[in-house]
C-alpha atoms as a PDB file:
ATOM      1  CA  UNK A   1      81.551 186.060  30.381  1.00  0.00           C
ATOM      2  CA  UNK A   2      81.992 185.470  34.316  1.00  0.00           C
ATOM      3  CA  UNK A   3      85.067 183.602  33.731  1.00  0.00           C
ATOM      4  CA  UNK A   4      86.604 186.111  31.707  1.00  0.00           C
ATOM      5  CA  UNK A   5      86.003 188.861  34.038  1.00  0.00           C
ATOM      6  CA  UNK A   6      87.438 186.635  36.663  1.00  0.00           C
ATOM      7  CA  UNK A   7      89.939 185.401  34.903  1.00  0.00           C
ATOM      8  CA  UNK A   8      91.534 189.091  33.466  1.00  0.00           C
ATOM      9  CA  UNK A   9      91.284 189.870  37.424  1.00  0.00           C
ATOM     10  CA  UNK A  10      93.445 187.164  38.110  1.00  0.00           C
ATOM     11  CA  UNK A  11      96.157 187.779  35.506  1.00  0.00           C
ATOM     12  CA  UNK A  12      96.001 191.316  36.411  1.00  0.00           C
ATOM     13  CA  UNK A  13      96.490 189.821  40.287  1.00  0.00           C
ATOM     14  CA  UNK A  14      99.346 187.705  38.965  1.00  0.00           C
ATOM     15  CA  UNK A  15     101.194 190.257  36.553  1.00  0.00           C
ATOM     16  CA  UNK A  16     101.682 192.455  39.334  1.00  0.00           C
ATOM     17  CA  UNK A  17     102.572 190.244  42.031  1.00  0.00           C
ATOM     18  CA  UNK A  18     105.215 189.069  39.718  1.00  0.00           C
ATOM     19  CA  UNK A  19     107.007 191.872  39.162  1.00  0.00           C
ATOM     20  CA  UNK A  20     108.502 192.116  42.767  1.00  0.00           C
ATOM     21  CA  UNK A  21     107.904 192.206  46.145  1.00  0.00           C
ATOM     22  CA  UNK A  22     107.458 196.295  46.485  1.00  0.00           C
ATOM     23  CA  UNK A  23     104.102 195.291  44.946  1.00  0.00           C
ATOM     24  CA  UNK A  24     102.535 193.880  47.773  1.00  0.00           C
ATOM     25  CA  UNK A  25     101.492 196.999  49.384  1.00  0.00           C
ATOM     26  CA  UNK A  26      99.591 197.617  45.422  1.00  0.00           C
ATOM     27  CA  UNK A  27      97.741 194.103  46.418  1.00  0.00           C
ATOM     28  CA  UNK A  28      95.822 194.365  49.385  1.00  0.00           C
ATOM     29  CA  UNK A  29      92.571 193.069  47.019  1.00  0.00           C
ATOM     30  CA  UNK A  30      94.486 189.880  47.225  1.00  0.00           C
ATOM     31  CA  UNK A  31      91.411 188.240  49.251  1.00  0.00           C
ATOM     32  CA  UNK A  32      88.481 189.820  47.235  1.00  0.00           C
ATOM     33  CA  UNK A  33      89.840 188.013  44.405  1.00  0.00           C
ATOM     34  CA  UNK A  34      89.571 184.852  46.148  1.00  0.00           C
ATOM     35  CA  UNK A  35      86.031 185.622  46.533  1.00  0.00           C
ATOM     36  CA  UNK A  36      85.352 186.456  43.541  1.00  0.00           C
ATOM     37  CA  UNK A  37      86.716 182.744  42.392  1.00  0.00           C
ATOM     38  CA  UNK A  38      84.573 181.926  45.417  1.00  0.00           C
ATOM     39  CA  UNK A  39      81.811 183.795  43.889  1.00  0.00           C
ATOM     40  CA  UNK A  40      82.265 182.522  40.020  1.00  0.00           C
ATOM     41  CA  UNK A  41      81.719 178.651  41.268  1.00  0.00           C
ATOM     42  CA  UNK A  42      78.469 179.250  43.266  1.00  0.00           C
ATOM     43  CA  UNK A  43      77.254 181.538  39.955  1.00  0.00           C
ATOM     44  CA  UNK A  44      78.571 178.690  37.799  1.00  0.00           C
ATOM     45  CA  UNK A  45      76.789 175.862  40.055  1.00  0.00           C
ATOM     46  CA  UNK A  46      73.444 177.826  39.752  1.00  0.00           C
ATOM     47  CA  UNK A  47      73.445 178.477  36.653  1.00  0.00           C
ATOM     48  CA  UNK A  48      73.728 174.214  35.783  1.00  0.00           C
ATOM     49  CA  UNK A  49      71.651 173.188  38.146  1.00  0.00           C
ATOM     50  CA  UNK A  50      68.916 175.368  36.716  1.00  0.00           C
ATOM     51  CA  UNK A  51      69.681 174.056  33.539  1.00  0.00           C
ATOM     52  CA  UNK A  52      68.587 170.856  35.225  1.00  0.00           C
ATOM     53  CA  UNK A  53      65.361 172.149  36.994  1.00  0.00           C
ATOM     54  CA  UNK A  54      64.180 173.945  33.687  1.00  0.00           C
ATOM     55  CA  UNK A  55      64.834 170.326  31.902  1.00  0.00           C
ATOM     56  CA  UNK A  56      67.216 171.983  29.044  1.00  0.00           C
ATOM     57  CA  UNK A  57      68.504 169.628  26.729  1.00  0.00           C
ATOM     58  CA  UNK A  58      72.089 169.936  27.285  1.00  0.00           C
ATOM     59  CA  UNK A  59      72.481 168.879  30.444  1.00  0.00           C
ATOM     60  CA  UNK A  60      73.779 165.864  31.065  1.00  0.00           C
ATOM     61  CA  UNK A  61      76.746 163.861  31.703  1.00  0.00           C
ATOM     62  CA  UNK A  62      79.090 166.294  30.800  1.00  0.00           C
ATOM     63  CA  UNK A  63      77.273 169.018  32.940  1.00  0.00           C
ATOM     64  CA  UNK A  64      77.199 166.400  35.922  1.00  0.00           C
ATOM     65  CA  UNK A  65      80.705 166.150  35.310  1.00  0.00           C
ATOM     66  CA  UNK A  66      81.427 170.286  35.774  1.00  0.00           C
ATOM     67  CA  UNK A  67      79.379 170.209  38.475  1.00  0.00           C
ATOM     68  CA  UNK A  68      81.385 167.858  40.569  1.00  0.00           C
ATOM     69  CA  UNK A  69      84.694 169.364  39.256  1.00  0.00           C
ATOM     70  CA  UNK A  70      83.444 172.888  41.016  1.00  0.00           C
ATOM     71  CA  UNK A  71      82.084 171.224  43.897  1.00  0.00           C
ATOM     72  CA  UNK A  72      85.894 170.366  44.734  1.00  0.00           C
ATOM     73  CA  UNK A  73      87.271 173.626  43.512  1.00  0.00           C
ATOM     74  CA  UNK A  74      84.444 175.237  45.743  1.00  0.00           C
ATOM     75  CA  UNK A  75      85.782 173.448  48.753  1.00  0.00           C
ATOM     76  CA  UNK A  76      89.695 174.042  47.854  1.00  0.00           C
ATOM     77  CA  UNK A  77      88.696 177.477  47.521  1.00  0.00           C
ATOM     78  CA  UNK A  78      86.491 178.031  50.775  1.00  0.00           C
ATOM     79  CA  UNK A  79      89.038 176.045  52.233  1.00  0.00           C
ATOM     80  CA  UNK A  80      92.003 178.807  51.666  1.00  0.00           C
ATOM     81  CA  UNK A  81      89.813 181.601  52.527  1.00  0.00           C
ATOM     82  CA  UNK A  82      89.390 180.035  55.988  1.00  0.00           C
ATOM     83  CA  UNK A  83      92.896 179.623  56.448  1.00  0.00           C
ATOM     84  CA  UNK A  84      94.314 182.623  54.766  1.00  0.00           C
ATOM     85  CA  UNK A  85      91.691 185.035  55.984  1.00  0.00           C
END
């Protein structure tokens, strides 16, 4: 449900940026939505590594797996919001 909300933020984000540059002034939210991505991969990190702690039985590999792929997006992510911010 996080991604979702996120993710009809960022289409919203996108759909109006797209229709022209005499939008911009509409998008000043431009770096809240950043972190809010910023915000969805710590939530999403939490949530499987205490799926980990509380021994569930679906973590695994595949968890492991999502866990490293947000660890990068994480740092892409905290990486623009330095730079851009």
């Amino acid at each position: 449900m996080v991604n979702i909300a996120v993710h009809c933020v960022m289409y919203t984000y996108y759909g109006l940026s797209s229709l022209g540059p005499h939008m911009a002034k509409y998008l000043w939210w431009k770096k809240h939505l950043t972190a809010l991505q910023i915000g969805q991969f710590v939530f999403d990190m939490a949530y499987i590594f205490i799926e980990f702690l509380t021994g569930c039985e679906k973590a695994g590999a595949g968890e492991i797996f999502v866990l490293v792929f947000i660890s990068f997006l994480l740092i892409l992510f905290l990486s623009l919001y330095k730079k851009r911010y």
